[in-house]
PDB file of N, CA and C in Angstrom:
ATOM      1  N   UNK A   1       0.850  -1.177   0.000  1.00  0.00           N
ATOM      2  CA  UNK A   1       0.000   0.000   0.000  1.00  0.00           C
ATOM      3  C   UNK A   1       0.892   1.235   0.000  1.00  0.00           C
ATOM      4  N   UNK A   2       0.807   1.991  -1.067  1.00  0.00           N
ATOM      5  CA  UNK A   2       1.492   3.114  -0.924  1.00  0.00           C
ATOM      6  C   UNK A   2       1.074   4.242  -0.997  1.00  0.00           C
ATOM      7  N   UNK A   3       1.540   5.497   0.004  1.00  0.00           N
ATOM      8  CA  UNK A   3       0.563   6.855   0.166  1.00  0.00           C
ATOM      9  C   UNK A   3       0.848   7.805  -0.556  1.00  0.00           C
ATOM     10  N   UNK A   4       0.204   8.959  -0.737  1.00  0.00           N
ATOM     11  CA  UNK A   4       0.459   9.732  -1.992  1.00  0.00           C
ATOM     12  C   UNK A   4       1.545  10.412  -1.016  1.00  0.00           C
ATOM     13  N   UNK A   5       2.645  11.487  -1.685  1.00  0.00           N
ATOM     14  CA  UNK A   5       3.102  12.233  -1.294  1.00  0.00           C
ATOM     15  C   UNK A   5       4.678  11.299  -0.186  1.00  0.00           C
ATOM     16  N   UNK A   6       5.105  10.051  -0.427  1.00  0.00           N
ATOM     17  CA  UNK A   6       6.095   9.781   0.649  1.00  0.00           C
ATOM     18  C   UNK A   6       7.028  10.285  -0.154  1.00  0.00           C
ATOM     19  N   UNK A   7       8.258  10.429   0.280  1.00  0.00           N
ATOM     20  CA  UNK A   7       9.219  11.298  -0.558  1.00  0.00           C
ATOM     21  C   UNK A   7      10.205   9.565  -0.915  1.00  0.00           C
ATOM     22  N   UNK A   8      11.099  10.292  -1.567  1.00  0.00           N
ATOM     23  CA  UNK A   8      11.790   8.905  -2.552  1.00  0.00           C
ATOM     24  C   UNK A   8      12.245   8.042  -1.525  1.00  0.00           C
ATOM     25  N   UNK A   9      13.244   8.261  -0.220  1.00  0.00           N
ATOM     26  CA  UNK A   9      13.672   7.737   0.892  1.00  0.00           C
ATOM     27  C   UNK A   9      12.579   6.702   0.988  1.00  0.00           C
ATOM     28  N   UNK A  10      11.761   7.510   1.598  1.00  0.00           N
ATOM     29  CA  UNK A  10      10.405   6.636   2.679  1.00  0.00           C
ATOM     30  C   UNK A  10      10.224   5.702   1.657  1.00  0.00           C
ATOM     31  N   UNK A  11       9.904   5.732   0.515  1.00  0.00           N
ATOM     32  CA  UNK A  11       9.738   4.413  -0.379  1.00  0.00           C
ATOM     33  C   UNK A  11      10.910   3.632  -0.605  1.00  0.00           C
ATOM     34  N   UNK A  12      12.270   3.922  -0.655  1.00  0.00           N
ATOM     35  CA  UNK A  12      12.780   3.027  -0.559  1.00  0.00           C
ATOM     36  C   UNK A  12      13.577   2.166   0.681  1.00  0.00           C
ATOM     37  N   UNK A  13      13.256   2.776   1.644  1.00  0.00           N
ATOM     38  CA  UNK A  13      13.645   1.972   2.818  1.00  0.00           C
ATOM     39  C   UNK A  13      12.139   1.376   2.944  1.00  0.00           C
ATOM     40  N   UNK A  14      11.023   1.152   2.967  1.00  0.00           N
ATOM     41  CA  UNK A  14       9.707   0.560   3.024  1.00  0.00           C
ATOM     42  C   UNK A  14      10.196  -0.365   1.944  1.00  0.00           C
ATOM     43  N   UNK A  15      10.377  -0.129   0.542  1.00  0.00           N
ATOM     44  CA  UNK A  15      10.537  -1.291  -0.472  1.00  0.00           C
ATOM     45  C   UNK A  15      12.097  -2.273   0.097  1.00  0.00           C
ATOM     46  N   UNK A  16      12.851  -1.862   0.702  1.00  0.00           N
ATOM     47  CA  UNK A  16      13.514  -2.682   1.403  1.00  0.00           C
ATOM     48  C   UNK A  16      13.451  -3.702   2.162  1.00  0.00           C
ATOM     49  N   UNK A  17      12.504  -3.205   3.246  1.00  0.00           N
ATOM     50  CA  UNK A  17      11.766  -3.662   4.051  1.00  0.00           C
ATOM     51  C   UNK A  17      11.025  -4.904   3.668  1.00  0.00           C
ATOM     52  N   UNK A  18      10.362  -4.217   3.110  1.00  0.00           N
ATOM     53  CA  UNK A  18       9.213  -5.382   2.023  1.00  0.00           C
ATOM     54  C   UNK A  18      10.088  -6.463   0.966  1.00  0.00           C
ATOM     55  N   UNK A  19      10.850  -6.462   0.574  1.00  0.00           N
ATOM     56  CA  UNK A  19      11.899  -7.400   0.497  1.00  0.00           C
ATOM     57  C   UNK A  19      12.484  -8.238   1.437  1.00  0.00           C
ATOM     58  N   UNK A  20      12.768  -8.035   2.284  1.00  0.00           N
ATOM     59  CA  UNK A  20      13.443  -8.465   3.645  1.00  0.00           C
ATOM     60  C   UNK A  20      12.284  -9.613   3.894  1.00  0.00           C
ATOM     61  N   UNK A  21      11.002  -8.900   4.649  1.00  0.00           N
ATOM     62  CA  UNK A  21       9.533  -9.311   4.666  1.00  0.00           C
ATOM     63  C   UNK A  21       9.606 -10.896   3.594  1.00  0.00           C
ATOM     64  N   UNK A  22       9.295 -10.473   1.826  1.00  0.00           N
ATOM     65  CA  UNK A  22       8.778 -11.343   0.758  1.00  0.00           C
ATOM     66  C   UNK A  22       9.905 -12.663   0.903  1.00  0.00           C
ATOM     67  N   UNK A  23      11.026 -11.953   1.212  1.00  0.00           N
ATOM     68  CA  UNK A  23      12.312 -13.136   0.626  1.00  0.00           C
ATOM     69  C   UNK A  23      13.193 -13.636   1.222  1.00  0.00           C
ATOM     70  N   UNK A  24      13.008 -13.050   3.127  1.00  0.00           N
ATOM     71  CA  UNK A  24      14.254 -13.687   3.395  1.00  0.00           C
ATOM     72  C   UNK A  24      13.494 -13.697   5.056  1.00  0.00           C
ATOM     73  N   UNK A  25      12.290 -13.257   5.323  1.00  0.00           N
ATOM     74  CA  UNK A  25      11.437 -13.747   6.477  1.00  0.00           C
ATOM     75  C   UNK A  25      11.145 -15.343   6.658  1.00  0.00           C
ATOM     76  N   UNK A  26      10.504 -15.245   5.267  1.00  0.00           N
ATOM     77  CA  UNK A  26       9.587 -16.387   5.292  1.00  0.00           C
ATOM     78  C   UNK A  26      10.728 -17.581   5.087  1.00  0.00           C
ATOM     79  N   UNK A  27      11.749 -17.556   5.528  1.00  0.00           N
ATOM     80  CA  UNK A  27      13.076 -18.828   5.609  1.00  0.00           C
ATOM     81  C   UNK A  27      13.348 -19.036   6.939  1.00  0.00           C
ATOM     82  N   UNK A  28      12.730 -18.405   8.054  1.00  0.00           N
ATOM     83  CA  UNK A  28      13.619 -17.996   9.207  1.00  0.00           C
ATOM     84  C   UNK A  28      12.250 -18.514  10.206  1.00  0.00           C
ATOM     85  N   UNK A  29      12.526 -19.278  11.540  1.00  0.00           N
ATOM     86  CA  UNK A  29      11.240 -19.064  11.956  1.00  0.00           C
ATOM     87  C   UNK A  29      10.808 -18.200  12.922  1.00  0.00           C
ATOM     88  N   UNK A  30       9.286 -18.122  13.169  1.00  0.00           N
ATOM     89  CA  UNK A  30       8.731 -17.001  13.786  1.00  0.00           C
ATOM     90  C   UNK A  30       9.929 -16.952  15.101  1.00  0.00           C
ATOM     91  N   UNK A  31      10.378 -15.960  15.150  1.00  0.00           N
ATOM     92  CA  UNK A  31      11.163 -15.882  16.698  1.00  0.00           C
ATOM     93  C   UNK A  31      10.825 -14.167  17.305  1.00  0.00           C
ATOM     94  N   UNK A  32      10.032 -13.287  16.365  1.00  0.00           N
ATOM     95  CA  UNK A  32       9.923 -11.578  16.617  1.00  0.00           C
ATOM     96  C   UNK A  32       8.871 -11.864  18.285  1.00  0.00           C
ATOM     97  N   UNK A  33       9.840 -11.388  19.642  1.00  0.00           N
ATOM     98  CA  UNK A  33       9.197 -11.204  20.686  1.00  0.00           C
ATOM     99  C   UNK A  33       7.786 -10.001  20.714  1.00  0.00           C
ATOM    100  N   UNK A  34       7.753  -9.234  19.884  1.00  0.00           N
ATOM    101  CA  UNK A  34       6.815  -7.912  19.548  1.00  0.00           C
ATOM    102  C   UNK A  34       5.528  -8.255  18.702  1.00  0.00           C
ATOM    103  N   UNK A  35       4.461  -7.535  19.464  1.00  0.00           N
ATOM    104  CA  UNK A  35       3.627  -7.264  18.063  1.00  0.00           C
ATOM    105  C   UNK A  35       3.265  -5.996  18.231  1.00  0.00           C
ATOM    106  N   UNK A  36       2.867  -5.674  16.804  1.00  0.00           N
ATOM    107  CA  UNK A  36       3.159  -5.815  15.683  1.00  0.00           C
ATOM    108  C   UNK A  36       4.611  -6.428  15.693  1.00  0.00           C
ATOM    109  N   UNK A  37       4.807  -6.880  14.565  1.00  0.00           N
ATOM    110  CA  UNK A  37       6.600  -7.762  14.088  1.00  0.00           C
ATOM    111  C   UNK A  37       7.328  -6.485  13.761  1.00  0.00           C
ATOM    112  N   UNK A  38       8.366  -6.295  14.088  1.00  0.00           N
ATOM    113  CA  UNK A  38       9.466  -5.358  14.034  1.00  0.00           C
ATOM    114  C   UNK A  38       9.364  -4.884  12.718  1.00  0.00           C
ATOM    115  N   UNK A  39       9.049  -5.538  11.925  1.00  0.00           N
ATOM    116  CA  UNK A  39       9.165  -5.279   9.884  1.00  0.00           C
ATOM    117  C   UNK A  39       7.875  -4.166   9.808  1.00  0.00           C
ATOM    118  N   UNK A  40       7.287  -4.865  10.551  1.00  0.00           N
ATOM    119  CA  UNK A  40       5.504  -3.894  10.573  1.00  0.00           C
ATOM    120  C   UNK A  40       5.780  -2.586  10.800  1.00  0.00           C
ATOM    121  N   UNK A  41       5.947  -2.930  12.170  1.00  0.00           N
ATOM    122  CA  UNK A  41       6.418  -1.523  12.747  1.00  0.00           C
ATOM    123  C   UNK A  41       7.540  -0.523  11.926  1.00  0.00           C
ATOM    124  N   UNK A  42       8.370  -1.248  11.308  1.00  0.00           N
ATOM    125  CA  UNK A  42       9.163  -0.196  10.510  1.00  0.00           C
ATOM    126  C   UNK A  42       8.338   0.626   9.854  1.00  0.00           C
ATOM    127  N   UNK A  43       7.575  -0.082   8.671  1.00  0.00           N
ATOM    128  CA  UNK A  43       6.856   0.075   8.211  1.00  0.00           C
ATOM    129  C   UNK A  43       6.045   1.385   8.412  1.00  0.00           C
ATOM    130  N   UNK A  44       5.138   0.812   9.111  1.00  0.00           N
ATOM    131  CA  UNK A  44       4.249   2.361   9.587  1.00  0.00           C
ATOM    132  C   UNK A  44       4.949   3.579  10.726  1.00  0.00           C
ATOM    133  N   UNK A  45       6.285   2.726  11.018  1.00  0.00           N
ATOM    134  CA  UNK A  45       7.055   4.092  11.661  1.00  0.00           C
ATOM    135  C   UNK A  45       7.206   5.104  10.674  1.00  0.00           C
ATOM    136  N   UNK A  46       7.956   4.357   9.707  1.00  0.00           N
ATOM    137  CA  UNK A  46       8.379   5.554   8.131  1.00  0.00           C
ATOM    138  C   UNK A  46       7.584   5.899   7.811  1.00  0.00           C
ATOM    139  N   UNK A  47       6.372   5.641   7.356  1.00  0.00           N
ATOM    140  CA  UNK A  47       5.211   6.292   6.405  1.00  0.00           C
ATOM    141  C   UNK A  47       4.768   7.321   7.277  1.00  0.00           C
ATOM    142  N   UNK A  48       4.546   7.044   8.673  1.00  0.00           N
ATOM    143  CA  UNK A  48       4.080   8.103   9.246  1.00  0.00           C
ATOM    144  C   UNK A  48       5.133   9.518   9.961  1.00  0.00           C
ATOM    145  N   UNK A  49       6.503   8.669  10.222  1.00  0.00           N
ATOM    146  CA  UNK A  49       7.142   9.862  10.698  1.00  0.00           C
ATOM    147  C   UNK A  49       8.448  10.357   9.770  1.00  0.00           C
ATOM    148  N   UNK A  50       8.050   9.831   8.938  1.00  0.00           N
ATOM    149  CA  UNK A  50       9.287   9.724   7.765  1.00  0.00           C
ATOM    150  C   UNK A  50      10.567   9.067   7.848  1.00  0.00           C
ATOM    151  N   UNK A  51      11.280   9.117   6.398  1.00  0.00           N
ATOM    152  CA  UNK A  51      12.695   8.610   6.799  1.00  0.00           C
ATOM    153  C   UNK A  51      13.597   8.500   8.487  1.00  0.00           C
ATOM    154  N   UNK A  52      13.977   9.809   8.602  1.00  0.00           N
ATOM    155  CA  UNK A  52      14.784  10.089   9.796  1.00  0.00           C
ATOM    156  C   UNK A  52      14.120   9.439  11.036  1.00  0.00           C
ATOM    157  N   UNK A  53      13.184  10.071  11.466  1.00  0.00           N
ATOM    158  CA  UNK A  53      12.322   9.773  12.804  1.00  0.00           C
ATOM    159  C   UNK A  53      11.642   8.441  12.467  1.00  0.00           C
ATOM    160  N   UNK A  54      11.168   8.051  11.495  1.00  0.00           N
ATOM    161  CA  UNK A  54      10.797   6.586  11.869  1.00  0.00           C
ATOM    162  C   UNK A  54      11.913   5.624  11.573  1.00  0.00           C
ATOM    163  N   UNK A  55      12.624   6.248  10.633  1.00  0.00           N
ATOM    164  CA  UNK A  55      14.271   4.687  10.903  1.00  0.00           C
ATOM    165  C   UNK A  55      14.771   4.893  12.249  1.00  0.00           C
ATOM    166  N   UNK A  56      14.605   5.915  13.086  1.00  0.00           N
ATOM    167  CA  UNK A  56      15.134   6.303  14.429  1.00  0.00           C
ATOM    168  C   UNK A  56      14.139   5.348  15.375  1.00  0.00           C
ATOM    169  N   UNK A  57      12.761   5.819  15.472  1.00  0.00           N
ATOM    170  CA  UNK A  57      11.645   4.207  16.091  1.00  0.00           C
ATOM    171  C   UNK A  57      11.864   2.998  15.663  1.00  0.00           C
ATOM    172  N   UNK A  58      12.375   2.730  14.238  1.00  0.00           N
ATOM    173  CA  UNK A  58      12.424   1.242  14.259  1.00  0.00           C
ATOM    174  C   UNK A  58      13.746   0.630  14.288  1.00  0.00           C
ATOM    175  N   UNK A  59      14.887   1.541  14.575  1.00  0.00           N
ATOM    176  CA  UNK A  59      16.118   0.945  15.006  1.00  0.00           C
ATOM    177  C   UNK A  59      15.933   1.199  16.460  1.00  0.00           C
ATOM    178  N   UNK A  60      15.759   1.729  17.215  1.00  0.00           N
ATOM    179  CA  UNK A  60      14.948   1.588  18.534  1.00  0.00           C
ATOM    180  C   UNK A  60      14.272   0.203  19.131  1.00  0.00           C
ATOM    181  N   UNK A  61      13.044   0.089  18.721  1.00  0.00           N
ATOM    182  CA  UNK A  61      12.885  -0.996  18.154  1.00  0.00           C
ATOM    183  C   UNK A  61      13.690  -2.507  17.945  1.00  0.00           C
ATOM    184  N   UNK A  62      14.675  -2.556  16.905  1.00  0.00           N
ATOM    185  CA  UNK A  62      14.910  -3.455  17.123  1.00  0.00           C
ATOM    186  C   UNK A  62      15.927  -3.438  18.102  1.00  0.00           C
ATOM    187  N   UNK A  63      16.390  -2.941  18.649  1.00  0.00           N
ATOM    188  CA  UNK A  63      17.462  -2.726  19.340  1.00  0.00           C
ATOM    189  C   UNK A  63      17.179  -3.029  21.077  1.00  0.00           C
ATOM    190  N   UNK A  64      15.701  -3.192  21.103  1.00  0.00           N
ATOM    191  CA  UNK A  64      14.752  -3.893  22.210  1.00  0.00           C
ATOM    192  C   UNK A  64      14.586  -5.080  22.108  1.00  0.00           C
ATOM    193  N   UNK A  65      14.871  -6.054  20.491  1.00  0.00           N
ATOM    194  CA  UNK A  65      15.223  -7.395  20.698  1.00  0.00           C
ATOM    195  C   UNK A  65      16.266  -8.107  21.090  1.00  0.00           C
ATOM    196  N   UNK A  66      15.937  -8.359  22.364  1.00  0.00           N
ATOM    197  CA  UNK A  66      17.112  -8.917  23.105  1.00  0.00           C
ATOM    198  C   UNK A  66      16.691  -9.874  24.209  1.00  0.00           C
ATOM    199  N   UNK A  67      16.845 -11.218  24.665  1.00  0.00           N
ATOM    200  CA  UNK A  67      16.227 -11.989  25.732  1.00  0.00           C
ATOM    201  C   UNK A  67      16.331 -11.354  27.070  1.00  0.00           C
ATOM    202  N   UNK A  68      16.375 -10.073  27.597  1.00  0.00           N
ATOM    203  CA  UNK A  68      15.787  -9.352  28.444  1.00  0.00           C
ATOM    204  C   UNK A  68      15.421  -8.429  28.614  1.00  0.00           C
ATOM    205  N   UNK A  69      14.664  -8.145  27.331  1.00  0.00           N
ATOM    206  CA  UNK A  69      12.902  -7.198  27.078  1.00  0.00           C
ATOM    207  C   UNK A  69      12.213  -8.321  26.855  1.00  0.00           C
ATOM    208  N   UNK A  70      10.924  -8.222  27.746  1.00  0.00           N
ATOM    209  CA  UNK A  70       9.262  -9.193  27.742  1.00  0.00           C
ATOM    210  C   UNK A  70       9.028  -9.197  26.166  1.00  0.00           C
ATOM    211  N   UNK A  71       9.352  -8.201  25.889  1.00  0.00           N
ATOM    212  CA  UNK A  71       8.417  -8.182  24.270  1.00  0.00           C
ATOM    213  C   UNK A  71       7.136  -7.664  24.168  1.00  0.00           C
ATOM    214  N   UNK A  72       6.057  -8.133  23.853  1.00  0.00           N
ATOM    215  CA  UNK A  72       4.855  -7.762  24.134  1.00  0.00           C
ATOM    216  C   UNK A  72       4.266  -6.908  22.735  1.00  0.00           C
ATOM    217  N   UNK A  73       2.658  -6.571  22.893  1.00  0.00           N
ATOM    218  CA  UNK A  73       2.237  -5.298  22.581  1.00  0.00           C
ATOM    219  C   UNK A  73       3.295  -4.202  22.711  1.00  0.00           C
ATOM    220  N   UNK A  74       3.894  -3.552  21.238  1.00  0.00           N
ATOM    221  CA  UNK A  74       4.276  -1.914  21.415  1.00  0.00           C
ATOM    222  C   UNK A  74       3.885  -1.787  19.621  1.00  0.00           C
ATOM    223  N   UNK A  75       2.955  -0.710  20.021  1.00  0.00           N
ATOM    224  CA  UNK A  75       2.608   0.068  18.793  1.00  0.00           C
ATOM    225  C   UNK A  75       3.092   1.053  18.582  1.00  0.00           C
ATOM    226  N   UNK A  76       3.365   1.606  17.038  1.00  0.00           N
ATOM    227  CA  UNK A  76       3.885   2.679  16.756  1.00  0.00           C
ATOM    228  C   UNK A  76       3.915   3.609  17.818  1.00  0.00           C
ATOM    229  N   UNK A  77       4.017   4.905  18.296  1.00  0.00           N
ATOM    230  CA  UNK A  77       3.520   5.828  18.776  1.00  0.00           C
ATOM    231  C   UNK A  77       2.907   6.847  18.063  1.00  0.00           C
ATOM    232  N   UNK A  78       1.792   7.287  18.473  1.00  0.00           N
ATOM    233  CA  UNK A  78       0.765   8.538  17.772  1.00  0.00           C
ATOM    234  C   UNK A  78       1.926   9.635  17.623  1.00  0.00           C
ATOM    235  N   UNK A  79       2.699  10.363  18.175  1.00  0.00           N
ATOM    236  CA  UNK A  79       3.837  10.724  18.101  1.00  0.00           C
ATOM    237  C   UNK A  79       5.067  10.871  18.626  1.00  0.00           C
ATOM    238  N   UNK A  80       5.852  11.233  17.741  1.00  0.00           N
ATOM    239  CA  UNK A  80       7.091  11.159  18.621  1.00  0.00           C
ATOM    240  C   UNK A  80       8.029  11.745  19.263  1.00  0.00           C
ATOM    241  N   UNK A  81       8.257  11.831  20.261  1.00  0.00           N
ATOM    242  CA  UNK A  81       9.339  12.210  21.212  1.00  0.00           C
ATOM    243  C   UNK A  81      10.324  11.876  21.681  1.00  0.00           C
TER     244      UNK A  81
END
């Protein structure tokens, strides 16, 4: 799904993403402690806060996968700080 107006970046770190996602997820098994799945969350981090600030939430993000964070529910944030 793509929104009008993302600038060239935001589409290509999302089409990255979505690669990662199509071709090299589906080899690996489910092990993402989070939901939404870390890929997700990239995802709607960028579209909504753009390049900078959402590659900044979703390297954040993954950077919380580690065997001592619970994991759990974390949704995007409405915004960011």
């Amino acid at each position: 799904m793509e929104k009008e107006g993302e600038t060239m970046m935001v589409k290509i770190m999302v089409w990255l993403i979505r690669g990662y996602q199509l071709m090299i997820s589906p080899y690996k098994p489910p092990s993402c402690r989070f939901a939404p799945t870390c890929s997700h969350y990239a995802i709607e981090s960028i579209r909504r806060f753009g390049a900078w600030r959402g590659g900044w939430l979703a390297l954040r993000r993954i950077l919380k996968c580690h065997p001592f964070h619970p994991g759990g529910y974390d949704p995007v944030p409405d915004q960011h700080k």
